[in-house]
Structures are given as C-alpha cells and as structure tokens.
N, C-alpha and C. Protein backbone atom coordinates (compact mmCIF):
# COMPACT_ATOMS: atom_id res chain seq x y z
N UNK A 1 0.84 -1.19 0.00
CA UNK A 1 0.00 0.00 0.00
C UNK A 1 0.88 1.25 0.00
N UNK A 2 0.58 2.36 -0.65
CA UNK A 2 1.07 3.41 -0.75
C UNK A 2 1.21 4.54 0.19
N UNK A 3 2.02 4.58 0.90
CA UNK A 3 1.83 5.98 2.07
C UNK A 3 2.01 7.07 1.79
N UNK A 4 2.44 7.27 0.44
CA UNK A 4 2.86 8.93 0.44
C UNK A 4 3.08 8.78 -1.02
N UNK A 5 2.08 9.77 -1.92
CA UNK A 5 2.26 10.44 -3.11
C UNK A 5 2.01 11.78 -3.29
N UNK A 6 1.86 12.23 -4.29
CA UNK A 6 2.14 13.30 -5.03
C UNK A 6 0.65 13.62 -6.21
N UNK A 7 0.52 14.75 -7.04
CA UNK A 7 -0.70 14.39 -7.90
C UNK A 7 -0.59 16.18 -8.05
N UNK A 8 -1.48 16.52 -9.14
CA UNK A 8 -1.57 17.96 -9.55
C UNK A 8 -2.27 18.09 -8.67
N UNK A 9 -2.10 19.78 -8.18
CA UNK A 9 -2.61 20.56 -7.38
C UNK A 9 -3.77 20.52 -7.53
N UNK A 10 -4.56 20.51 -8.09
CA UNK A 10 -6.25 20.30 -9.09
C UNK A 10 -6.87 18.93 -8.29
N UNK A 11 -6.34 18.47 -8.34
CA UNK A 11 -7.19 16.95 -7.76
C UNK A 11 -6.55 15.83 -6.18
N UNK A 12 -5.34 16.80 -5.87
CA UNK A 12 -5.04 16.63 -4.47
C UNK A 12 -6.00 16.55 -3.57
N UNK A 13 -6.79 17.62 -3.31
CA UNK A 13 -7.94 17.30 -2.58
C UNK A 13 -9.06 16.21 -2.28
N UNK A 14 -8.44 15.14 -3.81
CA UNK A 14 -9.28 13.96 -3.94
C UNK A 14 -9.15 12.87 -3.42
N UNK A 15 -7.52 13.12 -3.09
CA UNK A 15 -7.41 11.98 -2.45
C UNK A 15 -8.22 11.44 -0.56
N UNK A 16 -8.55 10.02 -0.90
CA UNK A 16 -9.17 9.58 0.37
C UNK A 16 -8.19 9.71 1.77
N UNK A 17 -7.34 9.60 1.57
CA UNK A 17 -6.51 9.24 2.54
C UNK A 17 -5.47 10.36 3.22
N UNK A 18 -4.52 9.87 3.47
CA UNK A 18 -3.53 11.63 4.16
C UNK A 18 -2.20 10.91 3.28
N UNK A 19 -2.36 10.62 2.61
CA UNK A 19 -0.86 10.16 1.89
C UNK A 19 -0.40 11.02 0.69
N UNK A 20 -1.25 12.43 0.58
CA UNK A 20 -0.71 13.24 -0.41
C UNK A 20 0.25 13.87 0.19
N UNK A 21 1.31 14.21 -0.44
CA UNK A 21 3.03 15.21 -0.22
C UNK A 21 2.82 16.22 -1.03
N UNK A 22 3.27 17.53 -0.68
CA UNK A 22 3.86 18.63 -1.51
C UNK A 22 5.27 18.51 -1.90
N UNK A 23 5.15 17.44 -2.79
CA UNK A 23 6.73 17.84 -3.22
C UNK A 23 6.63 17.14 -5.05
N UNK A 24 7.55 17.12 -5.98
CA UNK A 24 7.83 17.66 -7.12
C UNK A 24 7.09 16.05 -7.58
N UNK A 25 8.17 15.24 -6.97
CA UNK A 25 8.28 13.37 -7.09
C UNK A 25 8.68 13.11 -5.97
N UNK A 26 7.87 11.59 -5.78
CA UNK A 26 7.64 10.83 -4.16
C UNK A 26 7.52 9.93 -4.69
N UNK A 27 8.83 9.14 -4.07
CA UNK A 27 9.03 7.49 -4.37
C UNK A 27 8.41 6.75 -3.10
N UNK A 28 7.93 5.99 -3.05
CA UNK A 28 7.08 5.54 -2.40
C UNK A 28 7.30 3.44 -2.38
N UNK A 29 8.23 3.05 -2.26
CA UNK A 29 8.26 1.77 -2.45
C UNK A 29 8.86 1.34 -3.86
N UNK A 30 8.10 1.18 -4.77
CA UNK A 30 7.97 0.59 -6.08
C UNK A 30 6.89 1.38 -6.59
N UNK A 31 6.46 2.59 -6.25
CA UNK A 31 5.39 3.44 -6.53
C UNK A 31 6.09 4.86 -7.00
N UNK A 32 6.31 5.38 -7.87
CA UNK A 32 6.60 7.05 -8.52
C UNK A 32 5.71 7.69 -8.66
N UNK A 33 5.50 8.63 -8.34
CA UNK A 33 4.01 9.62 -8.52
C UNK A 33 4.78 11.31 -8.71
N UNK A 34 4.13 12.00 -9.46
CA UNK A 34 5.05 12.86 -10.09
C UNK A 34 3.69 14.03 -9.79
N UNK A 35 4.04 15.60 -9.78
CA UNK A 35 3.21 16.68 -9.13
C UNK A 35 2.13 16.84 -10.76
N UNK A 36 3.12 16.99 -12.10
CA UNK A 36 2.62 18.01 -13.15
C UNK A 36 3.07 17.68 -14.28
N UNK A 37 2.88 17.87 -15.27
CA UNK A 37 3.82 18.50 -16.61
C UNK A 37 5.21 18.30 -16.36
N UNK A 38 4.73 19.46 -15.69
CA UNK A 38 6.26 20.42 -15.46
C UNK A 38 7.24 19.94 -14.70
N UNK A 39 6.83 18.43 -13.92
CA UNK A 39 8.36 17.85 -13.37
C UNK A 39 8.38 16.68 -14.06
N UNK A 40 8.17 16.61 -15.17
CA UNK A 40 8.46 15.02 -16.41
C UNK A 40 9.91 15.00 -16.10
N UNK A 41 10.42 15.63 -16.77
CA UNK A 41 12.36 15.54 -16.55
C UNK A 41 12.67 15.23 -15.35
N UNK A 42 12.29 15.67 -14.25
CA UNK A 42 12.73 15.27 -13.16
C UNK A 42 11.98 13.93 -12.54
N UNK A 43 11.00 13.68 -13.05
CA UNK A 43 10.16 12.30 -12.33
C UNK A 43 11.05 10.99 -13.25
N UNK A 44 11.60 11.40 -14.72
CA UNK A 44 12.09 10.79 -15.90
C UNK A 44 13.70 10.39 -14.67
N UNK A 45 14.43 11.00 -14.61
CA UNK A 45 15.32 11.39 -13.90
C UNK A 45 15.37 10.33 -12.55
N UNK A 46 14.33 10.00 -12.09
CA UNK A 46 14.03 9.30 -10.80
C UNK A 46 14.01 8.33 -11.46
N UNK A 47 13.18 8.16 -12.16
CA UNK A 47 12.86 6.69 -12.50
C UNK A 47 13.92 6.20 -13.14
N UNK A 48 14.73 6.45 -13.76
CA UNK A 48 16.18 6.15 -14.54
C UNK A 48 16.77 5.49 -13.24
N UNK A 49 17.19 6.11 -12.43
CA UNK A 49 18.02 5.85 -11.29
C UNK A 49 16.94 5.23 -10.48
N UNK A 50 16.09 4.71 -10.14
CA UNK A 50 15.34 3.84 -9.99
C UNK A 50 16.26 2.28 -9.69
N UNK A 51 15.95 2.79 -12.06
CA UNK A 51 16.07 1.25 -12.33
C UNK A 51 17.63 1.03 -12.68
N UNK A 52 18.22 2.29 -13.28
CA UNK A 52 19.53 1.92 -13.86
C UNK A 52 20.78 2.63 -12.84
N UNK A 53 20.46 3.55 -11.93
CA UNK A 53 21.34 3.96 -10.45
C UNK A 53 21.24 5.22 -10.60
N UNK A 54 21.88 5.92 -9.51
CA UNK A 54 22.00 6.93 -9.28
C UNK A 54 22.94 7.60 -10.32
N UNK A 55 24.51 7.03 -10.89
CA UNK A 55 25.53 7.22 -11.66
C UNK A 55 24.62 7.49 -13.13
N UNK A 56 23.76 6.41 -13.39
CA UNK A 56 23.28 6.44 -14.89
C UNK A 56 22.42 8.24 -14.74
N UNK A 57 21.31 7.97 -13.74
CA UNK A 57 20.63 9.58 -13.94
C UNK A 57 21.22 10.46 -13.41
N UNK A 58 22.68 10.40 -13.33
CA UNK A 58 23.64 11.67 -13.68
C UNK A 58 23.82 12.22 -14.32
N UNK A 59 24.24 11.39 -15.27
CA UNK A 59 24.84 11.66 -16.78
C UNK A 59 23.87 11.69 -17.29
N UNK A 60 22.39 11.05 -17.16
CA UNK A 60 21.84 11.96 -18.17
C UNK A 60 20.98 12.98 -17.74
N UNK A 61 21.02 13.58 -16.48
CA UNK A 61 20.81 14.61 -16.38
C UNK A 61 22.07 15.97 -16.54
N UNK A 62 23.16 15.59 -16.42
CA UNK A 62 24.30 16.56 -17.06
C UNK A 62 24.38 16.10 -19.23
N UNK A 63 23.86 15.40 -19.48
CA UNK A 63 23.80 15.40 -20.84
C UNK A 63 22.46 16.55 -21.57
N UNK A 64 21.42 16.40 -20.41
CA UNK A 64 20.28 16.91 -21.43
C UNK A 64 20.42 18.83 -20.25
N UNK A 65 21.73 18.27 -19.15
CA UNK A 65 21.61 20.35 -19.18
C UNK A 65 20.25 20.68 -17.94
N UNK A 66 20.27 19.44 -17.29
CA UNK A 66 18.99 19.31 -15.79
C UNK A 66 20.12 19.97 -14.76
C-alpha cells in the first residue's frame, strides 16, 4: 500500500486518505508519482536511477543540461 504520493494541485484534494506530499516526485516503495507536466524531466530522472542507479541519472541529467 502506498503511504505517500504526489498528484496535480487540481485533484489533491481527492485523495481519500492523508498520503498526499507537496513535493515535485515521491518514491514511495515501487510506486513514482510525479506533481505536473512540469516535473516530467525530473520524475524521468528518478525513474532512470530507480532502475539503472543513481551514476546512470547523472549523466543523463548533465547530458540533457537538468
């Protein structure tokens, strides 16, 4: 079960439970939940290093200039 996500400002209020966060991306287990739009690169970024490490979404966040 999920204790803590994330969701656009717009439909936060929907959630049932108290497990919404103010923050950009909230890893949550095996769960990513991302705020908007506007943090794709950075939720992209998590999930890289997720699966491929911290070293891999380095480089490609110093490749694409994050």
């Amino acid at each position: 079960m999920v204790k803590k996500a994330t969701t656009h400002p717009v439909v936060s209020n929907k959630l049932l439970d108290q497990s919404h966060v103010e923050h950009r991306v909230v890893v949550d287990g095996n769960v990513i939940t991302s705020r908007a739009p506007g943090t794709a690169m950075e939720f992209s970024l998590v999930i890289v290093g997720k699966f491929y490490g911290r070293e891999k979404a380095l480089q490609l966040a110093k490749a694409t200039l994050v």
